[in-house]
C-alpha atoms as a PDB file:
ATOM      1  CA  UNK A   1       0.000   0.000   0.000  1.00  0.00           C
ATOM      2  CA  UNK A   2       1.235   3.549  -0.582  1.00  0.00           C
ATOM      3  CA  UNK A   3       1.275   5.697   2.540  1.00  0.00           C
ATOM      4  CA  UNK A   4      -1.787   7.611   0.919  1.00  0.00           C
ATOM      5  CA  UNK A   5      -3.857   4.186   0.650  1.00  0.00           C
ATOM      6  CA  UNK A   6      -3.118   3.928   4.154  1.00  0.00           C
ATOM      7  CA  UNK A   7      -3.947   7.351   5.619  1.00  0.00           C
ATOM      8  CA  UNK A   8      -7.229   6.889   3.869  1.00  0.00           C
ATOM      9  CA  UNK A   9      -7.593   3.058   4.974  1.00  0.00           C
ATOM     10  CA  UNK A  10      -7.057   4.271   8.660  1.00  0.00           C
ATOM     11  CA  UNK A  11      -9.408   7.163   8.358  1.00  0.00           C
ATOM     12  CA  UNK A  12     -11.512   4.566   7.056  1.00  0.00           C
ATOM     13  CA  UNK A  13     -10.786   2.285  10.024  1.00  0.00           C
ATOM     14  CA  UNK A  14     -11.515   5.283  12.550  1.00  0.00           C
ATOM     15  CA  UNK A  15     -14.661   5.974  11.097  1.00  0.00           C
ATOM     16  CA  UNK A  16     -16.217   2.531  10.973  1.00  0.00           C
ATOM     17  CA  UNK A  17     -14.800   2.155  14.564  1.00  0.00           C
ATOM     18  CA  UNK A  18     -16.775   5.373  15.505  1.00  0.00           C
ATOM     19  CA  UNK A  19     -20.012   4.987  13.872  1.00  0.00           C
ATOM     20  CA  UNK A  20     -20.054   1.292  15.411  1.00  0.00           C
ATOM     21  CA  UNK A  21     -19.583   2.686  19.116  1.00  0.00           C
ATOM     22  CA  UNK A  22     -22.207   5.167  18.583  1.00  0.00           C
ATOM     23  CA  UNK A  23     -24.432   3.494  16.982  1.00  0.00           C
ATOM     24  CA  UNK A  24     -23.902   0.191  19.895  1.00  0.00           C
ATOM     25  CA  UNK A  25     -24.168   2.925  22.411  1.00  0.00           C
ATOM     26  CA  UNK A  26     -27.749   4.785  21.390  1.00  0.00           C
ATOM     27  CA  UNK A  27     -30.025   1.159  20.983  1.00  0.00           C
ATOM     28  CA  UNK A  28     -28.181  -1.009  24.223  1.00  0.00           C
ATOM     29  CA  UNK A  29     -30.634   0.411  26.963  1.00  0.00           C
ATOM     30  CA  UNK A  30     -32.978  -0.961  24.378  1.00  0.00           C
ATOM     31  CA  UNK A  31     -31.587  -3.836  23.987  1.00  0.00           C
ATOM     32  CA  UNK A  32     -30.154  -4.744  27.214  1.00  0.00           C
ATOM     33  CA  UNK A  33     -31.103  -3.887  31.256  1.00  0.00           C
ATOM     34  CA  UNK A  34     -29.492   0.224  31.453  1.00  0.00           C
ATOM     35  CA  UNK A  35     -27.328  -0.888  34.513  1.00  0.00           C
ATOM     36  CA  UNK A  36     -25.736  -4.172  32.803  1.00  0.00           C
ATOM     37  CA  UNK A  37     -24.682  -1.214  29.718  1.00  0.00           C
ATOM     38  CA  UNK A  38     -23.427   1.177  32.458  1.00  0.00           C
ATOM     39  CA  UNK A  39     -21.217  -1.513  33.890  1.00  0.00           C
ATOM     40  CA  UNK A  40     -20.351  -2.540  30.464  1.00  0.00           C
ATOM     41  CA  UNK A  41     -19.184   1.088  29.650  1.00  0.00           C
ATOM     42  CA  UNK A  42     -17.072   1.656  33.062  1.00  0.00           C
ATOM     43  CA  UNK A  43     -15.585  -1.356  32.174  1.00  0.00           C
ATOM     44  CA  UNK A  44     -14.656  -0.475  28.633  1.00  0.00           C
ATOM     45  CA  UNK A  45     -13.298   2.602  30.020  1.00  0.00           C
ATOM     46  CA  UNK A  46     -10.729   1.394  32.610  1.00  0.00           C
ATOM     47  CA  UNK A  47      -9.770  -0.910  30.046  1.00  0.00           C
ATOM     48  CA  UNK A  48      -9.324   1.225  27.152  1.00  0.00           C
ATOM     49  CA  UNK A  49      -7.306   3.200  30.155  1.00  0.00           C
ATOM     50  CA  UNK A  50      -5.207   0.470  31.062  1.00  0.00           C
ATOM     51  CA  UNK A  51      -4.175  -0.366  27.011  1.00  0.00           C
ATOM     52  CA  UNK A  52      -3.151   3.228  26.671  1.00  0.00           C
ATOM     53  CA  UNK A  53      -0.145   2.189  29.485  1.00  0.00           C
ATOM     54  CA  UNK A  54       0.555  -1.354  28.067  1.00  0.00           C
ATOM     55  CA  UNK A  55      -0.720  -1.443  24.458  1.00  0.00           C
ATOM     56  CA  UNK A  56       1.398   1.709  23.487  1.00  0.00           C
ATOM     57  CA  UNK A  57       3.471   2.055  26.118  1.00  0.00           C
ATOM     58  CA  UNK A  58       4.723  -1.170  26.931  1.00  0.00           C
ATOM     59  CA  UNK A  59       4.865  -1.436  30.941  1.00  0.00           C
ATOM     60  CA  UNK A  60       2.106  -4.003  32.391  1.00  0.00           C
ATOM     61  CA  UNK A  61       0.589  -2.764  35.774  1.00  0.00           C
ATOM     62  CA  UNK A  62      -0.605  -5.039  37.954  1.00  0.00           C
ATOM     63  CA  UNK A  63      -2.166  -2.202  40.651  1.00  0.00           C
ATOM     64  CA  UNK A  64      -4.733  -0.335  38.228  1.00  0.00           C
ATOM     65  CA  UNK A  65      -7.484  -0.957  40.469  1.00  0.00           C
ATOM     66  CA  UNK A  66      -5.793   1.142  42.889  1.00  0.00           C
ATOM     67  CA  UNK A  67      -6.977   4.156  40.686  1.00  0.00           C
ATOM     68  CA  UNK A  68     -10.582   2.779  39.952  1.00  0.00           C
ATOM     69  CA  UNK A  69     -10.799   1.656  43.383  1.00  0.00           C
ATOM     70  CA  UNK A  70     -10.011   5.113  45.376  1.00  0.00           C
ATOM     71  CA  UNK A  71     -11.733   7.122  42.728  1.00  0.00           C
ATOM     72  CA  UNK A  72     -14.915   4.907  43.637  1.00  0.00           C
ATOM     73  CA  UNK A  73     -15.019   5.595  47.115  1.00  0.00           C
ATOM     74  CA  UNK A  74     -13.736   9.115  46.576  1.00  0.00           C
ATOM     75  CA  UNK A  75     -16.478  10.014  44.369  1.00  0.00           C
ATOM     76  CA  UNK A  76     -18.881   7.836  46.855  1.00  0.00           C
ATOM     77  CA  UNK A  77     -18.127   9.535  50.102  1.00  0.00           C
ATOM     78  CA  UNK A  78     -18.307  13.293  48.485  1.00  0.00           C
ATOM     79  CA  UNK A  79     -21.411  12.506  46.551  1.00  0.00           C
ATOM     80  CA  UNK A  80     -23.372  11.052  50.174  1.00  0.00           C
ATOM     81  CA  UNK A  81     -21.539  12.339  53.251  1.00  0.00           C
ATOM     82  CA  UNK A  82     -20.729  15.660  51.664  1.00  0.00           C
ATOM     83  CA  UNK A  83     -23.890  15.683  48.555  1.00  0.00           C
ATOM     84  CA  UNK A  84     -21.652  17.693  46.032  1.00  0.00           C
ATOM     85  CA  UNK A  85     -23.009  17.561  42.935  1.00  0.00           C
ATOM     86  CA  UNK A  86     -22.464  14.647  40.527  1.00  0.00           C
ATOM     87  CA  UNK A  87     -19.711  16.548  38.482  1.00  0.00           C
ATOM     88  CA  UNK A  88     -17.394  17.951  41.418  1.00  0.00           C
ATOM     89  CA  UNK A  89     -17.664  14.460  43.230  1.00  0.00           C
ATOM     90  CA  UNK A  90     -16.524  12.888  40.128  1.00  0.00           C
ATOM     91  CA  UNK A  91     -14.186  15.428  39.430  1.00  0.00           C
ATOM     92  CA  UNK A  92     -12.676  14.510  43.540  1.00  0.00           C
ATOM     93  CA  UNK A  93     -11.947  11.252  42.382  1.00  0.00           C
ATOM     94  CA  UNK A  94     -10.241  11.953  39.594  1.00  0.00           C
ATOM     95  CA  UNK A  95      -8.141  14.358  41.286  1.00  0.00           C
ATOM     96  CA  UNK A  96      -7.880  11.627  43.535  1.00  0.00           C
ATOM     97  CA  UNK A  97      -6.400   9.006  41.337  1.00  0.00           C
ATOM     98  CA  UNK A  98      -4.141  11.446  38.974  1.00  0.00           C
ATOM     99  CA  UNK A  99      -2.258  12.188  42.158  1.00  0.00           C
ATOM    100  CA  UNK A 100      -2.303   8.266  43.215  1.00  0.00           C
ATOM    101  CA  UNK A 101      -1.626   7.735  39.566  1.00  0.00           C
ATOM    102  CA  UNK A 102       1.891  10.128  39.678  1.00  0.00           C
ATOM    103  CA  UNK A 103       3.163   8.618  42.854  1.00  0.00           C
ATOM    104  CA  UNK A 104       2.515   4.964  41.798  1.00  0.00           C
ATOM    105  CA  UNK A 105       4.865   6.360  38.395  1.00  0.00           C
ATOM    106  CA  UNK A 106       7.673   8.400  40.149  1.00  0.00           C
ATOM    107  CA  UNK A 107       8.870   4.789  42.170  1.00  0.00           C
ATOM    108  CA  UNK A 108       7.767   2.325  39.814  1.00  0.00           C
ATOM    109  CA  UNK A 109       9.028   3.612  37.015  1.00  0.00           C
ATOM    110  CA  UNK A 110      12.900   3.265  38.382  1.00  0.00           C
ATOM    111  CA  UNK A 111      12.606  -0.356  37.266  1.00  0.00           C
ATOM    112  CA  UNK A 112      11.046  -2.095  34.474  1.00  0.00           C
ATOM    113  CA  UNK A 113       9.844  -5.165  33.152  1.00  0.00           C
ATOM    114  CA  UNK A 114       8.576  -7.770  36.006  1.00  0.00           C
ATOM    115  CA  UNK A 115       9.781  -5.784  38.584  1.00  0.00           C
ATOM    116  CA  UNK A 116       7.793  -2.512  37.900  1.00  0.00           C
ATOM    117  CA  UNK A 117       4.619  -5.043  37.702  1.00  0.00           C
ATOM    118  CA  UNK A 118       5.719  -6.490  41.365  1.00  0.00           C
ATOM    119  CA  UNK A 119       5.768  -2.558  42.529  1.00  0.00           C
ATOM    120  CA  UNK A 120       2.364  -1.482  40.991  1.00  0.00           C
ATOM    121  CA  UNK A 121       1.057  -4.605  43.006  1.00  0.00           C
ATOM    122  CA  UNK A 122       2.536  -3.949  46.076  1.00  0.00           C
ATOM    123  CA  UNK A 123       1.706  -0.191  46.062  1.00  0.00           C
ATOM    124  CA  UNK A 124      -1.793  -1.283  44.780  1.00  0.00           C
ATOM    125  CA  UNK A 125      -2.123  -3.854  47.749  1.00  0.00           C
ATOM    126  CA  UNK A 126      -0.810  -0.740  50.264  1.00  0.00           C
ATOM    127  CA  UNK A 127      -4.215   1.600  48.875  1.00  0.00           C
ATOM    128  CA  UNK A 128      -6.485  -1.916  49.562  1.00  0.00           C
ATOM    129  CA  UNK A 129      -5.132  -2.196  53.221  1.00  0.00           C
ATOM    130  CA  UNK A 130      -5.811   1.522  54.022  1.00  0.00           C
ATOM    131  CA  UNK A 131      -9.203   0.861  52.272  1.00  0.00           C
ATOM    132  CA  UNK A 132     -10.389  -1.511  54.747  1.00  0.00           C
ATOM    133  CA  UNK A 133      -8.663   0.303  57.391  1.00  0.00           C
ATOM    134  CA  UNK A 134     -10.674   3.827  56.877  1.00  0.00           C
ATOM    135  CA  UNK A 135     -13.716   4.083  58.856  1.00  0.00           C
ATOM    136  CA  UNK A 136     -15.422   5.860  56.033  1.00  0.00           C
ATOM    137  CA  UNK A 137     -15.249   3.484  53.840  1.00  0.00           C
ATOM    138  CA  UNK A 138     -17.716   1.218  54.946  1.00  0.00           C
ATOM    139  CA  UNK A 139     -15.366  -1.620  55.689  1.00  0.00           C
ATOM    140  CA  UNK A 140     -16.202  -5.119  54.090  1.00  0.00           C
ATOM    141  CA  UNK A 141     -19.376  -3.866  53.282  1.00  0.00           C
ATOM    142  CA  UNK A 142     -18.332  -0.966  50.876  1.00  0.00           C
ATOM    143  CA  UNK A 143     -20.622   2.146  50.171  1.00  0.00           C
ATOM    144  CA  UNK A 144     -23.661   1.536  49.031  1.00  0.00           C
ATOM    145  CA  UNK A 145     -26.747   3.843  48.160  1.00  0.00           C
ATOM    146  CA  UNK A 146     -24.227   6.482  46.656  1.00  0.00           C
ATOM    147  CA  UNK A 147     -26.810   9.331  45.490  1.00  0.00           C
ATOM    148  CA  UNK A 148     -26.965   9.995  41.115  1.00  0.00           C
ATOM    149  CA  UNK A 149     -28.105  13.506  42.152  1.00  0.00           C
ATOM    150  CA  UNK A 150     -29.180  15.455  39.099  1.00  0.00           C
ATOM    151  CA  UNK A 151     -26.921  16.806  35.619  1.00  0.00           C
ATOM    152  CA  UNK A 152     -28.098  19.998  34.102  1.00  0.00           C
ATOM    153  CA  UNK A 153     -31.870  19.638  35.553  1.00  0.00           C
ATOM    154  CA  UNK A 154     -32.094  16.529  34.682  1.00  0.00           C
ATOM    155  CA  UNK A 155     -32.820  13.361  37.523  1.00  0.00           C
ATOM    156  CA  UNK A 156     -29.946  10.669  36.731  1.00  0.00           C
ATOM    157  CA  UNK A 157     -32.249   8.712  39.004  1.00  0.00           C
ATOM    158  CA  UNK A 158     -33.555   7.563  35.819  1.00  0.00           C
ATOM    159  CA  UNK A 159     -31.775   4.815  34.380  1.00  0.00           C
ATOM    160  CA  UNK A 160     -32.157   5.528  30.926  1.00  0.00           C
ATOM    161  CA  UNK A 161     -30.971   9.352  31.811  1.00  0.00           C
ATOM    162  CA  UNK A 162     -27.864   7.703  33.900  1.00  0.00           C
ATOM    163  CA  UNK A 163     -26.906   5.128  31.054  1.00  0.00           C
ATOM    164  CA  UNK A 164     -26.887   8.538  28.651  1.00  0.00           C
ATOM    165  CA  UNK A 165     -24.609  10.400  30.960  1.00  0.00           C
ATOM    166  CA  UNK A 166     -22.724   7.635  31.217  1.00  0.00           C
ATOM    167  CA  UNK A 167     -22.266   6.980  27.724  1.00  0.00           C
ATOM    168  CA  UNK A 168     -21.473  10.479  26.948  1.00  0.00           C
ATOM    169  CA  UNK A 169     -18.535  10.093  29.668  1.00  0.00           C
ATOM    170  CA  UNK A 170     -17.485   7.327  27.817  1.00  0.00           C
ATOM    171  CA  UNK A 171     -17.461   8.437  24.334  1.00  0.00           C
ATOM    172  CA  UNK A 172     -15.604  11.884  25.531  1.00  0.00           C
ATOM    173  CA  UNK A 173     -12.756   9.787  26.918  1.00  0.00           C
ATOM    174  CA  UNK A 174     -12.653   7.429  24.073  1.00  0.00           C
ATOM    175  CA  UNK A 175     -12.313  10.379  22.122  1.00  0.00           C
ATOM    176  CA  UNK A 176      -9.307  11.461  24.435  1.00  0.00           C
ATOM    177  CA  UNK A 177      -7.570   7.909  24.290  1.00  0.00           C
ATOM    178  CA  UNK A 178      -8.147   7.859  20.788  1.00  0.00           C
ATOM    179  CA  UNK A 179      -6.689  11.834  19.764  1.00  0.00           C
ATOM    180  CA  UNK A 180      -3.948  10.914  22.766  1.00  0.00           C
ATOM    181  CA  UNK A 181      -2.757   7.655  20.505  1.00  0.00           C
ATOM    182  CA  UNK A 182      -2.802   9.662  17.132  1.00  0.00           C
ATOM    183  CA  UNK A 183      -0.874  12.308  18.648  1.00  0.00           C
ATOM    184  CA  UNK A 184       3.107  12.994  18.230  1.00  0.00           C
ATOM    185  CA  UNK A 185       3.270  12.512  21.972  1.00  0.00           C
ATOM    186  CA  UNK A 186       1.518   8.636  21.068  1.00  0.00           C
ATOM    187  CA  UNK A 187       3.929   8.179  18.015  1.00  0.00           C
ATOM    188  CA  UNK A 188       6.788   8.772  20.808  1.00  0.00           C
ATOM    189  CA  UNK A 189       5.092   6.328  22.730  1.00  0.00           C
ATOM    190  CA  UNK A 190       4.899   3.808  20.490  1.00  0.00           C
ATOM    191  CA  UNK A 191       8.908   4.051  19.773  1.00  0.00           C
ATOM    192  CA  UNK A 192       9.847   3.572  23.503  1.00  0.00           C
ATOM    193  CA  UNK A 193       7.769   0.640  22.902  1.00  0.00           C
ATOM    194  CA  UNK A 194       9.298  -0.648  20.387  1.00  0.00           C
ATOM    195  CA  UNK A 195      12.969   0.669  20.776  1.00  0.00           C
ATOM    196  CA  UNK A 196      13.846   2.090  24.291  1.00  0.00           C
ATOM    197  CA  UNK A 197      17.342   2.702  23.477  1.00  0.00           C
ATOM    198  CA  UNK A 198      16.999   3.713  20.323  1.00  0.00           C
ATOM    199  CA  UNK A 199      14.390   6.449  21.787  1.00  0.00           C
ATOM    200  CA  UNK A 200      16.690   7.831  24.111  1.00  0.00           C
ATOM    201  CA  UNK A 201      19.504   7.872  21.382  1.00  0.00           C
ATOM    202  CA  UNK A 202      17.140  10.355  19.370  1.00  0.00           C
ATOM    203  CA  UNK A 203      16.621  12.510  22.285  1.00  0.00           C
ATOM    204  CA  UNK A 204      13.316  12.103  24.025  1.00  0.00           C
ATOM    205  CA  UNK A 205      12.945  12.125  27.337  1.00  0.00           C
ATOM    206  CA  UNK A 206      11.774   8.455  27.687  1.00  0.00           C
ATOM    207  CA  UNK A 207      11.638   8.780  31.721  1.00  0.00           C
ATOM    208  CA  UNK A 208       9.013  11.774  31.690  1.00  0.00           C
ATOM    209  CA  UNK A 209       7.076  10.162  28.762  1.00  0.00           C
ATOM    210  CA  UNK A 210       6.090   7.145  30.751  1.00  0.00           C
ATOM    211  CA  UNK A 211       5.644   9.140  33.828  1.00  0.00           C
ATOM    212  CA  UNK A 212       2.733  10.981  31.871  1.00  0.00           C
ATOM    213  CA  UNK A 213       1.409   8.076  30.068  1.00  0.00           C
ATOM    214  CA  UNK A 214       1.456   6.593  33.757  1.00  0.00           C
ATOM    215  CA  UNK A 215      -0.511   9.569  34.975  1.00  0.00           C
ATOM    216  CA  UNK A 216      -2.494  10.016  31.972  1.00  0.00           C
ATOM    217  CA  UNK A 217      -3.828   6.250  32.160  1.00  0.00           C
ATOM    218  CA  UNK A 218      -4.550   6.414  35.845  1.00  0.00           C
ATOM    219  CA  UNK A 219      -6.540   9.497  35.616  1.00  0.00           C
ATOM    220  CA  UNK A 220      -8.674   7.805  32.829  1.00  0.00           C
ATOM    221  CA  UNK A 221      -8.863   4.411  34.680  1.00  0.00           C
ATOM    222  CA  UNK A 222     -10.076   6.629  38.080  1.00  0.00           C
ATOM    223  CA  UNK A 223     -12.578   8.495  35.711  1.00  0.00           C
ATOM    224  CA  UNK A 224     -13.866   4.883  35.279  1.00  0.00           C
ATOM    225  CA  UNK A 225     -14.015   4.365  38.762  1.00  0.00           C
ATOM    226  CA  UNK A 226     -15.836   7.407  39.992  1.00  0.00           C
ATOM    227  CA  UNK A 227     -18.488   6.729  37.181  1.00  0.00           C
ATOM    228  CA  UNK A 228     -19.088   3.456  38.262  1.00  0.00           C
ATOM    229  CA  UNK A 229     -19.740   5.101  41.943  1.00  0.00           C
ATOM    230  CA  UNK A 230     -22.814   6.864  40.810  1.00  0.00           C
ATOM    231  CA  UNK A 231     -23.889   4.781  38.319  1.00  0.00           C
ATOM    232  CA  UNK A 232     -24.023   1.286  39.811  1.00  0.00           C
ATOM    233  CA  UNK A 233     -24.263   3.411  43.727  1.00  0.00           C
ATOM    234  CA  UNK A 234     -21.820   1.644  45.288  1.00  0.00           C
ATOM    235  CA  UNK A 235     -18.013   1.238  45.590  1.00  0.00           C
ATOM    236  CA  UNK A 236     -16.862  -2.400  47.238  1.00  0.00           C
ATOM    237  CA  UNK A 237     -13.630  -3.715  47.878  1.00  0.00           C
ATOM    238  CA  UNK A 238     -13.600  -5.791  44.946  1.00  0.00           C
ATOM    239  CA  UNK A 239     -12.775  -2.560  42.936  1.00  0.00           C
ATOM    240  CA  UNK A 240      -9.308  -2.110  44.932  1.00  0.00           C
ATOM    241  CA  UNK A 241      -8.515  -6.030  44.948  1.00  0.00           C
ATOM    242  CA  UNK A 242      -5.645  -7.090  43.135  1.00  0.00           C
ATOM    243  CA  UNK A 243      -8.155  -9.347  41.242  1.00  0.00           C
ATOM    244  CA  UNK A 244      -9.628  -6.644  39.417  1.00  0.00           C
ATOM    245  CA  UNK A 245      -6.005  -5.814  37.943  1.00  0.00           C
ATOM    246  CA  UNK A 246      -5.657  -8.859  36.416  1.00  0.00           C
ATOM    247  CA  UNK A 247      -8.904  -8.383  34.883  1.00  0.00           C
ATOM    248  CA  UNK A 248      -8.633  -5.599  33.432  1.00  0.00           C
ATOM    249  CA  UNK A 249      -5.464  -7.322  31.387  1.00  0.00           C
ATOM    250  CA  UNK A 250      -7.812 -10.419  30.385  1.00  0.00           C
ATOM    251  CA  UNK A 251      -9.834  -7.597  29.026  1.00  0.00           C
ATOM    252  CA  UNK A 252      -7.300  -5.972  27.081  1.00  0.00           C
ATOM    253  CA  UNK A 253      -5.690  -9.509  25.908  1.00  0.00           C
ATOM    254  CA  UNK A 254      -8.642 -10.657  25.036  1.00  0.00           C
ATOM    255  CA  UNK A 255      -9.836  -7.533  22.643  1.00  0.00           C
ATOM    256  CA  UNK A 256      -6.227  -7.008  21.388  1.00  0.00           C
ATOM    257  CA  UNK A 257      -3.457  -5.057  23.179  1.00  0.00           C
ATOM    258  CA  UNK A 258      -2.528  -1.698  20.918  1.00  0.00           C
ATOM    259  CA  UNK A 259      -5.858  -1.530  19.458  1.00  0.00           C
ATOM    260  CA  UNK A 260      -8.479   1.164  20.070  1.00  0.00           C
ATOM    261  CA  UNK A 261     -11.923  -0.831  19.712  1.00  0.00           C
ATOM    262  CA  UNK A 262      -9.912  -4.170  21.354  1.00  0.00           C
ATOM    263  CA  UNK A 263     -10.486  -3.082  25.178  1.00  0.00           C
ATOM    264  CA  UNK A 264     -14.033  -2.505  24.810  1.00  0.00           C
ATOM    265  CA  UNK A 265     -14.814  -5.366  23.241  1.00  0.00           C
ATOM    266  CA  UNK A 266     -12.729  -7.698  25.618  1.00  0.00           C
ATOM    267  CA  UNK A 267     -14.817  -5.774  28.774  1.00  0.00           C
ATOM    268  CA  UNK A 268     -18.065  -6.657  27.031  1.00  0.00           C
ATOM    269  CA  UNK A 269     -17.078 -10.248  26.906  1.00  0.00           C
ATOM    270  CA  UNK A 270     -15.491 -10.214  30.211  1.00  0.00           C
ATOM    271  CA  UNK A 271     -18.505  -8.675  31.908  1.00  0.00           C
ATOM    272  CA  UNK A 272     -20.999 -10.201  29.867  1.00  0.00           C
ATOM    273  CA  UNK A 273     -19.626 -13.677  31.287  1.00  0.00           C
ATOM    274  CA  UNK A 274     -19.714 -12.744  34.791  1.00  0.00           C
ATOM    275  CA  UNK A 275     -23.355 -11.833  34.299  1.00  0.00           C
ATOM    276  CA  UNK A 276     -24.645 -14.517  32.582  1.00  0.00           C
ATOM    277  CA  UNK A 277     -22.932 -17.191  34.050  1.00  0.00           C
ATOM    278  CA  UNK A 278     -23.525 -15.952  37.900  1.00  0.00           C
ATOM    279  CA  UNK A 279     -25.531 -18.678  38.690  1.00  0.00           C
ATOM    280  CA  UNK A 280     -22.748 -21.040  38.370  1.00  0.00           C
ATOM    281  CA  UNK A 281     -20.687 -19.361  41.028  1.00  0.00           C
ATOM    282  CA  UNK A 282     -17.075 -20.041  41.528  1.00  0.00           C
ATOM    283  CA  UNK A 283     -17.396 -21.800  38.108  1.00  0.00           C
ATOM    284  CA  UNK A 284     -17.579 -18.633  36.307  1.00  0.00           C
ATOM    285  CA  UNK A 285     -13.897 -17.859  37.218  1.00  0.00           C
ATOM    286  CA  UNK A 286     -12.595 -21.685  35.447  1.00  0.00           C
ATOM    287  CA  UNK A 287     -14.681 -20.463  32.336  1.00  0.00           C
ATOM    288  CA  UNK A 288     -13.404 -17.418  32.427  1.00  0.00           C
ATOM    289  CA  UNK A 289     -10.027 -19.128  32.576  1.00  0.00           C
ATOM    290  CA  UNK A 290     -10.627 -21.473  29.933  1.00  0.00           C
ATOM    291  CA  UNK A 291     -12.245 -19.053  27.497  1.00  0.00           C
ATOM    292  CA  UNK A 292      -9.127 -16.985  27.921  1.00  0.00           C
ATOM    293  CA  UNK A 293      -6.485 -19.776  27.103  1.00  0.00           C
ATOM    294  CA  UNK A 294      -8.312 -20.708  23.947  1.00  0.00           C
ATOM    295  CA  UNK A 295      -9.153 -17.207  22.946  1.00  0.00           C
ATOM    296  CA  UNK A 296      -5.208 -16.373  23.345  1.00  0.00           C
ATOM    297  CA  UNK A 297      -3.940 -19.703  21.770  1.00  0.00           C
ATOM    298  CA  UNK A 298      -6.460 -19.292  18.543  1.00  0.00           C
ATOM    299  CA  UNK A 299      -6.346 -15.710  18.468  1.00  0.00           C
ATOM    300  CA  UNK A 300      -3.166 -13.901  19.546  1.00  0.00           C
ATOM    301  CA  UNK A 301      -3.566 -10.693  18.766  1.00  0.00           C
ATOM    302  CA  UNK A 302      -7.353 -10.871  20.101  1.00  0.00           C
ATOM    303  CA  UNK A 303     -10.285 -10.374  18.149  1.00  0.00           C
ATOM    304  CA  UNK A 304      -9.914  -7.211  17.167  1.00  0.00           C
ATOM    305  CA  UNK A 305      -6.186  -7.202  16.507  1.00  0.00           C
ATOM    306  CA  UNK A 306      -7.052 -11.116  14.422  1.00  0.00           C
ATOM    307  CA  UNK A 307      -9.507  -8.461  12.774  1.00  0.00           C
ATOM    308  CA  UNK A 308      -7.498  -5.581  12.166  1.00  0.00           C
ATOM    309  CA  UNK A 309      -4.331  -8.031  10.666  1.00  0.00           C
ATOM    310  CA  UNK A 310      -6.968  -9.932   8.312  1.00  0.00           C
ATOM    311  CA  UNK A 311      -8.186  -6.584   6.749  1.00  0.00           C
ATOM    312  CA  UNK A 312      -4.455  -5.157   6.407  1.00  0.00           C
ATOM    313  CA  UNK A 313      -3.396  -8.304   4.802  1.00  0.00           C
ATOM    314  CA  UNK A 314      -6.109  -7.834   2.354  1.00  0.00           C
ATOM    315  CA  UNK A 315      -5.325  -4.833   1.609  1.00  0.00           C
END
């Protein structure tokens, strides 16, 4: 292909990828129960946040609940104790998480490879400890029956009026990710990927581009967080366990690593499981296991990357 066939192909590619979100997006309260989509969405989010760290940056966290975690019960305990509105709470978690987010960076980031995963876990298991330590935070039991209050006049009580807020969240920070990984600063990215040394050889900074990827990926997966706090009302422990780090990479394996749509697409499997299949109980976790050894072995790029290769080579 000549590099104008594939500017136009990937404008192509970016289009399609669009009109599919939006279009998914308007009919699934239709379709589906609202707060099944809502949970969908968050989840697409943290893990469209988490591929922006490993699928163009290269460096595998293992403590990204940490930011979804403490954004949740930030946003939580600001939107009930304190009743700020829905905006400013969400916008305390954040906050919340992009500071977490830069501290997690400035020590992990000395190492690399296994050992900055081993530090993002411990750090992340440090935040889960205090978590059930604070008396605010409910404990075991979480906080539950976090207020939607209202946006603009309208009652996000309403779950078709929440899953639309929530959407537009969404689609705003996919738009982010997406401008973020078509940027210069995500071309840079990519080549510390690919060739640390030969990055630093050029010139770039490679220590402060990681350190804002870092921060920029935490802030998006603690967006994540605090919308799950008022949409689903509650925050839980399970959203600071390590367990929900290694989901959110099943989620990004699973969809394709380095892909925009991939993420999303991995959550909606990954969640859609877990909902379906709750009945079964502990079993959901072996066929959660299982799917994800035969999705990796037949499909290792993930669907969307097996997707994305099979078009290219077409073309």
């Amino acid at each position: 292909m000549t590099g104008r066939a594939r500017r136009v192909w990937s404008g192509q590619a970016i289009f399609v990828a669009w009109a599919t979100v939006v279009a998914v997006g308007i009919v699934a309260p239709f379709v589906v129960y609202p707060v099944f989509a809502m949970n969908v969405l968050v989840m697409a989010l943290f893990a469209s946040a988490f591929n922006l760290l490993l699928g163009y940056s290269g460096l595998l966290s293992f403590g990204h609940a940490a930011f979804l975690g403490s954004a949740a019960y930030v946003t939580g305990w600001a939107a009930k104790s304190w009743h700020l509105p829905v905006l400013v709470s969400m916008g305390a978690g954040v906050a919340v998480a992009t500071v977490l987010g830069l501290l997690f960076g400035v020590l992990a980031l000395r190492r690399s490879g296994i050992y900055f995963a081993m530090i993002t876990l411990g750090l992340a298991q440090v935040v889960y400890f205090l978590v059930v330590q604070m008396p605010w935070t409910g404990g075991e039991d979480g906080l539950q029956g976090i207020p939607r209050g209202t946006f603009l006049g309208i009652d996000l009580g309403n779950s078709f009026a929440m899953y639309y807020f929530t959407y537009a969240v969404f689609l705003a920070a996919f738009w982010l990710i997406q401008r973020t990984i078509h940027s210069p600063f995500g071309q840079v990215l990519r080549a510390i990927r690919e060739n640390e040394p030969r990055a630093i050889s050029l010139g770039y900074d490679v220590q402060r581009y990681k350190l804002l990827a870092f921060v920029i990926s935490a802030s998006l997966a603690g967006l994540a967080g605090s919308l799950k706090a008022v949409a689903l009302q509650f925050a839980t422990l399970g959203d600071v366990a390590w367990q929900r780090s290694g989901e959110v990479v099943l989620m990004t394996l699973l969809g394709g690593m380095g892909t925009v749509l991939g993420p999303s697409v991995g959550a909606l499997l990954v969640v859609t499981m877990e909902n379906y299949l709750s009945s079964l109980g502990s079993w959901v976790t072996v066929i959660t296991g299982t799917v994800f050894v035969v999705m990796v072995m037949a499909f290792r790029r993930g669907l969307v990357g097996e997707i994305k290769a099979l078009f290219a080579r077409r073309s």
